[in-house]
C-alpha atoms as a PDB file:
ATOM      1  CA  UNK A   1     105.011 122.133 124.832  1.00  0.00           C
ATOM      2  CA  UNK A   2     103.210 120.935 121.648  1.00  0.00           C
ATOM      3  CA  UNK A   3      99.652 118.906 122.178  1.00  0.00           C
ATOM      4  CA  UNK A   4      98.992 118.378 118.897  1.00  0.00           C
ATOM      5  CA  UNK A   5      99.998 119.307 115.267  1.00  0.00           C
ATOM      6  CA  UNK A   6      98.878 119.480 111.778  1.00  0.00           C
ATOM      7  CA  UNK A   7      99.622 120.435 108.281  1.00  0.00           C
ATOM      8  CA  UNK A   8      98.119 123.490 106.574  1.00  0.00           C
ATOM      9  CA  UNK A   9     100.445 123.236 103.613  1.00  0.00           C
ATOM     10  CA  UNK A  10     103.487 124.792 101.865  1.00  0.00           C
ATOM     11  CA  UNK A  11     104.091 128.427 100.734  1.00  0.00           C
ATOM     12  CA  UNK A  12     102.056 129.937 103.342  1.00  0.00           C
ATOM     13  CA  UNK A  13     101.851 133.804 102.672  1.00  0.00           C
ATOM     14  CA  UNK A  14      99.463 134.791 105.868  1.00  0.00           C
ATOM     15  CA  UNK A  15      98.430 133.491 109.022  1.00  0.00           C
ATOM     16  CA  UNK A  16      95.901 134.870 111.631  1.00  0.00           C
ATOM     17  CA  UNK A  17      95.030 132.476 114.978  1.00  0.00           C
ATOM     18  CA  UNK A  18      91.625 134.502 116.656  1.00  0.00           C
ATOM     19  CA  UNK A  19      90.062 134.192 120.126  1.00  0.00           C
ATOM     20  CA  UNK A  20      88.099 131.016 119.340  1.00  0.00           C
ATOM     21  CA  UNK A  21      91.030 129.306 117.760  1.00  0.00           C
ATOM     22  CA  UNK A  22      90.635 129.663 114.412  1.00  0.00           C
ATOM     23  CA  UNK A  23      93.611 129.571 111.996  1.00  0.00           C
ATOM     24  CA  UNK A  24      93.327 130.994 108.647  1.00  0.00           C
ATOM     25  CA  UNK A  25      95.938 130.693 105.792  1.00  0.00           C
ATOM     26  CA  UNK A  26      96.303 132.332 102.206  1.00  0.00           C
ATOM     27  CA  UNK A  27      98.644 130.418 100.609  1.00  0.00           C
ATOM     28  CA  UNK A  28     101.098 132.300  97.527  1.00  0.00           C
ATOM     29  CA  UNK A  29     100.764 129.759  95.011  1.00  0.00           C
ATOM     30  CA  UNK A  30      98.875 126.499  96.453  1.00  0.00           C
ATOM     31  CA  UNK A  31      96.176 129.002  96.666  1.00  0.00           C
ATOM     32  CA  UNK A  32      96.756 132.578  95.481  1.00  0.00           C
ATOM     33  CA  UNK A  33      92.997 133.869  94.925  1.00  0.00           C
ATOM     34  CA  UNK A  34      91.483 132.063  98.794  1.00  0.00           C
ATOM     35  CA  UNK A  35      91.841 132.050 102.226  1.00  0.00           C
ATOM     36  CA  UNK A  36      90.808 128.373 103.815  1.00  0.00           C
ATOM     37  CA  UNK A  37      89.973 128.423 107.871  1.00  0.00           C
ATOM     38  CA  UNK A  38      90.944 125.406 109.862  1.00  0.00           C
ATOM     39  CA  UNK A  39      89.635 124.815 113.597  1.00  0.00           C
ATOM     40  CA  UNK A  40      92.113 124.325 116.150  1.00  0.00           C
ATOM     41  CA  UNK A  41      92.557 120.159 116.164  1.00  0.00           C
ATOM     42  CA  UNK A  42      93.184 120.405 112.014  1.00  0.00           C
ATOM     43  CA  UNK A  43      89.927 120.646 110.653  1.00  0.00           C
ATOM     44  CA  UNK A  44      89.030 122.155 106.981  1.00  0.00           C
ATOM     45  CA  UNK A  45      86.136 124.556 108.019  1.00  0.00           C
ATOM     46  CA  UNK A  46      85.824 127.183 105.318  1.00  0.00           C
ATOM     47  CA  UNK A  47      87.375 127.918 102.152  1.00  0.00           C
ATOM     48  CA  UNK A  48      86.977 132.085 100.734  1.00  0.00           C
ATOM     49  CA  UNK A  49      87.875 131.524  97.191  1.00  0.00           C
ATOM     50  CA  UNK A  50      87.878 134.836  94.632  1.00  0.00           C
ATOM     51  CA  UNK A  51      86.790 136.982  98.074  1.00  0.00           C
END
């Protein structure tokens, strides 16, 4: 059953979900060089560029 859903956009490459909830995404070419965190209801939290 979904509750809720949201866009992290296109071309993802990885994807990790932790305890808390937390999704992270590196993107291939949206993003190639960062890794941006989103909380579980679809908010931008974080963004790791160059790391």
């Amino acid at each position: 059953m979904t509750t809720s859903s949201f866009s992290v956009g296109d071309a993802i490459e990885h994807l990790l979900v932790d305890e808390a909830g937390q999704i992270r995404v590196g993107h291939f070419d949206e993003n190639p060089i960062g890794i941006h965190r989103w909380s579980s209801t679809g908010r931008h939290s974080w963004t790791a560029v160059g790391r």
